[in-house]
N, C-alpha and C. Protein backbone atom coordinates (compact mmCIF):
# COMPACT_ATOMS: atom_id res chain seq x y z
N UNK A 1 0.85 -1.18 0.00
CA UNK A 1 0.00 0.00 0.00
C UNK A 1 0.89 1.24 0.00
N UNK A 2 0.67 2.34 -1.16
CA UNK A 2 2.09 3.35 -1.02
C UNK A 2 1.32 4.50 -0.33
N UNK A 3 2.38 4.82 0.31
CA UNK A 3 1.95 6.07 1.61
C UNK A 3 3.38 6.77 1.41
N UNK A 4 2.97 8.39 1.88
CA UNK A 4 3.37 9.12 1.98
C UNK A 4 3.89 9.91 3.33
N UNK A 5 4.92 10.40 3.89
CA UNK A 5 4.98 11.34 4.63
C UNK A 5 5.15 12.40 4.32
N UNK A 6 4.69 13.76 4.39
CA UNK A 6 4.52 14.68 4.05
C UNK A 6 5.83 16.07 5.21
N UNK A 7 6.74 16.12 4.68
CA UNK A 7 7.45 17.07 6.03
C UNK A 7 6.80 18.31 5.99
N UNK A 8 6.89 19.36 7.19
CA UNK A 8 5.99 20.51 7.28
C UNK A 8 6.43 21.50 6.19
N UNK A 9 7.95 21.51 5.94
CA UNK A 9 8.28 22.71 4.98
C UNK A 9 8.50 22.08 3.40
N UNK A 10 7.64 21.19 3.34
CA UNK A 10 7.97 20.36 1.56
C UNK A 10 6.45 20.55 1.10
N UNK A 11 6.68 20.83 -0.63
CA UNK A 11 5.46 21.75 -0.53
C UNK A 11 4.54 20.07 -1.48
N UNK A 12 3.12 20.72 -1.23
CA UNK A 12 2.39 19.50 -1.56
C UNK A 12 2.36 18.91 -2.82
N UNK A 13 3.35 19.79 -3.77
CA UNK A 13 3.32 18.93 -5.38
C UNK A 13 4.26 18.01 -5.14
N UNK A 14 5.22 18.42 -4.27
CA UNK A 14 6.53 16.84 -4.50
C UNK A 14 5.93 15.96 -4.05
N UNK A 15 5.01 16.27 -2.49
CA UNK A 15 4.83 14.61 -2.50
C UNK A 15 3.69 13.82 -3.03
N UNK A 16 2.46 14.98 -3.68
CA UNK A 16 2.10 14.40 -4.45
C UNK A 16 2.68 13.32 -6.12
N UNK A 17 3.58 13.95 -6.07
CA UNK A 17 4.10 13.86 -7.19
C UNK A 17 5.37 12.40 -7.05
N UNK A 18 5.81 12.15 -5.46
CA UNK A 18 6.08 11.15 -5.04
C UNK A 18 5.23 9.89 -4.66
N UNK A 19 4.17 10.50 -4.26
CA UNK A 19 2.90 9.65 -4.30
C UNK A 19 2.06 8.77 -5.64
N UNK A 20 2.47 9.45 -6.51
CA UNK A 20 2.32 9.12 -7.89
C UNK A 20 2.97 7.81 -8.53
N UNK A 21 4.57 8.26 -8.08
CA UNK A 21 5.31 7.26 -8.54
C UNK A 21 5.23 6.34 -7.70
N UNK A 22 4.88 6.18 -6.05
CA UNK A 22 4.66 5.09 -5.64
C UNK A 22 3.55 4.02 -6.41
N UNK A 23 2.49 4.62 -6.28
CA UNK A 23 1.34 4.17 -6.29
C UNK A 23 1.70 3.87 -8.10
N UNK A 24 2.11 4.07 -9.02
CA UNK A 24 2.54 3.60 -10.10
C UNK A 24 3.98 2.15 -10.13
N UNK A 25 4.43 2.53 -9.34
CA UNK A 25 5.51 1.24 -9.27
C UNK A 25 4.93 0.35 -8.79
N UNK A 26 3.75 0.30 -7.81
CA UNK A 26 2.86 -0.67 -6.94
C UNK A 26 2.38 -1.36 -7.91
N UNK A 27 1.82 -0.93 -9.00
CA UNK A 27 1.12 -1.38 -10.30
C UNK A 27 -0.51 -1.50 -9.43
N UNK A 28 -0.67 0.10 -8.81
CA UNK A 28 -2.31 0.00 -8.24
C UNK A 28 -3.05 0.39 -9.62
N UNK A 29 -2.93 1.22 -10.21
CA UNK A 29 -3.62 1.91 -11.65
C UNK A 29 -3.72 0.58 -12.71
N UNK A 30 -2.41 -0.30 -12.83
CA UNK A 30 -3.21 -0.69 -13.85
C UNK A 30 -4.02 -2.21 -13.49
N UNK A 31 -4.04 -2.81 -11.84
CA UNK A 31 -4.58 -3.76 -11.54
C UNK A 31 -6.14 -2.96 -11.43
N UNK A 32 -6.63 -1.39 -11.06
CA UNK A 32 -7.94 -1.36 -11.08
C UNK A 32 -8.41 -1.59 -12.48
N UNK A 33 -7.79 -1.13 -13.65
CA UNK A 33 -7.83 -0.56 -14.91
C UNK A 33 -8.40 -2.44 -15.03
N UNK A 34 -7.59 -2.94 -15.21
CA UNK A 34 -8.14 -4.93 -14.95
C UNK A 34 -8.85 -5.61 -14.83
N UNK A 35 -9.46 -4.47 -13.22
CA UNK A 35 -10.55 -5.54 -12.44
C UNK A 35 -12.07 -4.54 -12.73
N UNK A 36 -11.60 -3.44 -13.77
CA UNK A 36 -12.74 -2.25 -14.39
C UNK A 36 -14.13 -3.70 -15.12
N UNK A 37 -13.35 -4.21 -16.05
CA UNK A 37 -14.11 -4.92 -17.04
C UNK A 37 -14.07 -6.38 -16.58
N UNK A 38 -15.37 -7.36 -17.21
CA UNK A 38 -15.26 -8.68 -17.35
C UNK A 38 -14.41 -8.71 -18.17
N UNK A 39 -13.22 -9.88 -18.16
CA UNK A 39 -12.44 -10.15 -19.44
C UNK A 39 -12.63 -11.53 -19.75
N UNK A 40 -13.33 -11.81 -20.58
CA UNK A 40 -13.70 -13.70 -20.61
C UNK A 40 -12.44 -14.06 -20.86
N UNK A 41 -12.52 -15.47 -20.44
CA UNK A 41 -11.15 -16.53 -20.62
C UNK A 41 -10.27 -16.61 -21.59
N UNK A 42 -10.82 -16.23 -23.12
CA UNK A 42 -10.26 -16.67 -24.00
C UNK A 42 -9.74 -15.28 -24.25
N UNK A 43 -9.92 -14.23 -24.28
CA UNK A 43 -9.71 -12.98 -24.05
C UNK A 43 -8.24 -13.01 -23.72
N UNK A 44 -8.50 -13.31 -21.81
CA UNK A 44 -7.22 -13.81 -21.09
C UNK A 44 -6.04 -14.10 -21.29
N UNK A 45 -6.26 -15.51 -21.76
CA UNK A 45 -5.68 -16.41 -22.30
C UNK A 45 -4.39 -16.00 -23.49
N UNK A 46 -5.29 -15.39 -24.22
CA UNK A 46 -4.32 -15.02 -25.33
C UNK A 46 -3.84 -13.62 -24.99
N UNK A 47 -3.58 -12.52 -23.66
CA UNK A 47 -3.48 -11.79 -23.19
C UNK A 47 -2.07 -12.42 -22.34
N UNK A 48 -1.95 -13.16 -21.78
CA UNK A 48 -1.31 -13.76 -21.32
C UNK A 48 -0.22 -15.04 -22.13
N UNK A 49 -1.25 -15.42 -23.35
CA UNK A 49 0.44 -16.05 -24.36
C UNK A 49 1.06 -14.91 -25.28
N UNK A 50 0.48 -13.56 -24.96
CA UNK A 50 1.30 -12.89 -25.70
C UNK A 50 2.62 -12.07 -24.79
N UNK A 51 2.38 -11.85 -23.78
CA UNK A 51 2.90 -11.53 -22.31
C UNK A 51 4.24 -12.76 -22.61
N UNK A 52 3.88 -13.31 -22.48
CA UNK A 52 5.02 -14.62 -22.07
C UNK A 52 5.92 -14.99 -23.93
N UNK A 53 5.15 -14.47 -25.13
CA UNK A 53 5.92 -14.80 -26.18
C UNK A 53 6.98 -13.12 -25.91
N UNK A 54 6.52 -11.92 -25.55
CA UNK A 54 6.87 -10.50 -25.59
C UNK A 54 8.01 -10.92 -24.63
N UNK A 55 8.25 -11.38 -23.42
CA UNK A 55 9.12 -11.82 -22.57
C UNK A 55 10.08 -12.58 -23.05
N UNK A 56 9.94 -13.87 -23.93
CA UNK A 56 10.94 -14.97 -24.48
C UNK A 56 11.50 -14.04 -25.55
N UNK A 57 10.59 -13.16 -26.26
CA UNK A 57 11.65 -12.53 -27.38
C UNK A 57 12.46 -11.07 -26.77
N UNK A 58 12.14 -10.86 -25.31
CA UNK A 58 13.03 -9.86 -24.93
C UNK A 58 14.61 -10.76 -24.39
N UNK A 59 14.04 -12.10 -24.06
CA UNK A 59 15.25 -13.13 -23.95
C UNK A 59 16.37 -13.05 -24.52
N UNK A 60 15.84 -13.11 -25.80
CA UNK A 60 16.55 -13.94 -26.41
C UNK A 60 17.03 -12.70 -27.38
N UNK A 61 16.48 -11.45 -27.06
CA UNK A 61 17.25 -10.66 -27.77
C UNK A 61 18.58 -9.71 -27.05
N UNK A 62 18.35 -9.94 -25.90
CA UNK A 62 19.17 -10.21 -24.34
C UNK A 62 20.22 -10.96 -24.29
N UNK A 63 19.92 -11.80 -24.87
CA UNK A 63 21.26 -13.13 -25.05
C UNK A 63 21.84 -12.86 -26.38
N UNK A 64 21.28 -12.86 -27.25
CA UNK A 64 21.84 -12.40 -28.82
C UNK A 64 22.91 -11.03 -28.92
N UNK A 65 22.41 -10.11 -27.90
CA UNK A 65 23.08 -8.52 -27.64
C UNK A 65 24.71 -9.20 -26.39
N UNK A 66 24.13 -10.40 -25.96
CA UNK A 66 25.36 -10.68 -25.09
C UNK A 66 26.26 -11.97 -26.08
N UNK A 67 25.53 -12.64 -26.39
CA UNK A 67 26.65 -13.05 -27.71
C UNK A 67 27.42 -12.29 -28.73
N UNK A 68 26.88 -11.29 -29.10
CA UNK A 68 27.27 -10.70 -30.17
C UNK A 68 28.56 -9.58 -29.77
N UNK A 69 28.63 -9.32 -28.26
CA UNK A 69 29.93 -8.55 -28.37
C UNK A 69 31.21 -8.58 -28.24
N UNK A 70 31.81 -7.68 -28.47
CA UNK A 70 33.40 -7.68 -29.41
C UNK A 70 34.26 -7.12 -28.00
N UNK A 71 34.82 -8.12 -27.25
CA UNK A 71 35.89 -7.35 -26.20
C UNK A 71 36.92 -7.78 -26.42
């Protein structure tokens, strides 16, 4: 849960503005954004094998960038 302390002489945009990035690294915005709509299964499904193909080809382009260099 991201929380804030607020000091008396810090003015209210930083920590709003720290509050922001908490509550964005938490991933609260985009789990409501999620639980907004029904998403049927098959929906899901292929929401999730594309997640996991986007991941194997950040792999492997990860490993290809570490094969490929010249020291």
């Amino acid at each position: 849960m991201p929380g804030v302390k607020i000091n008396p002489d810090e003015p209210f945009e930083l920590a709003l503005k720290r509050f922001r990035k908490q509550v964005e690294k938490a991933g609260v915005i985009s789990e409501c954004r999620r639980r907004e709509v029904y998403e049927k299964p098959s929906v899901a499904r292929k929401r999730k094998e594309a997640a996991a193909r986007k991941r194997l080809m950040k792999r492997l382009r990860r490993i290809r960038m570490r094969e490929n260099r010249n020291y």
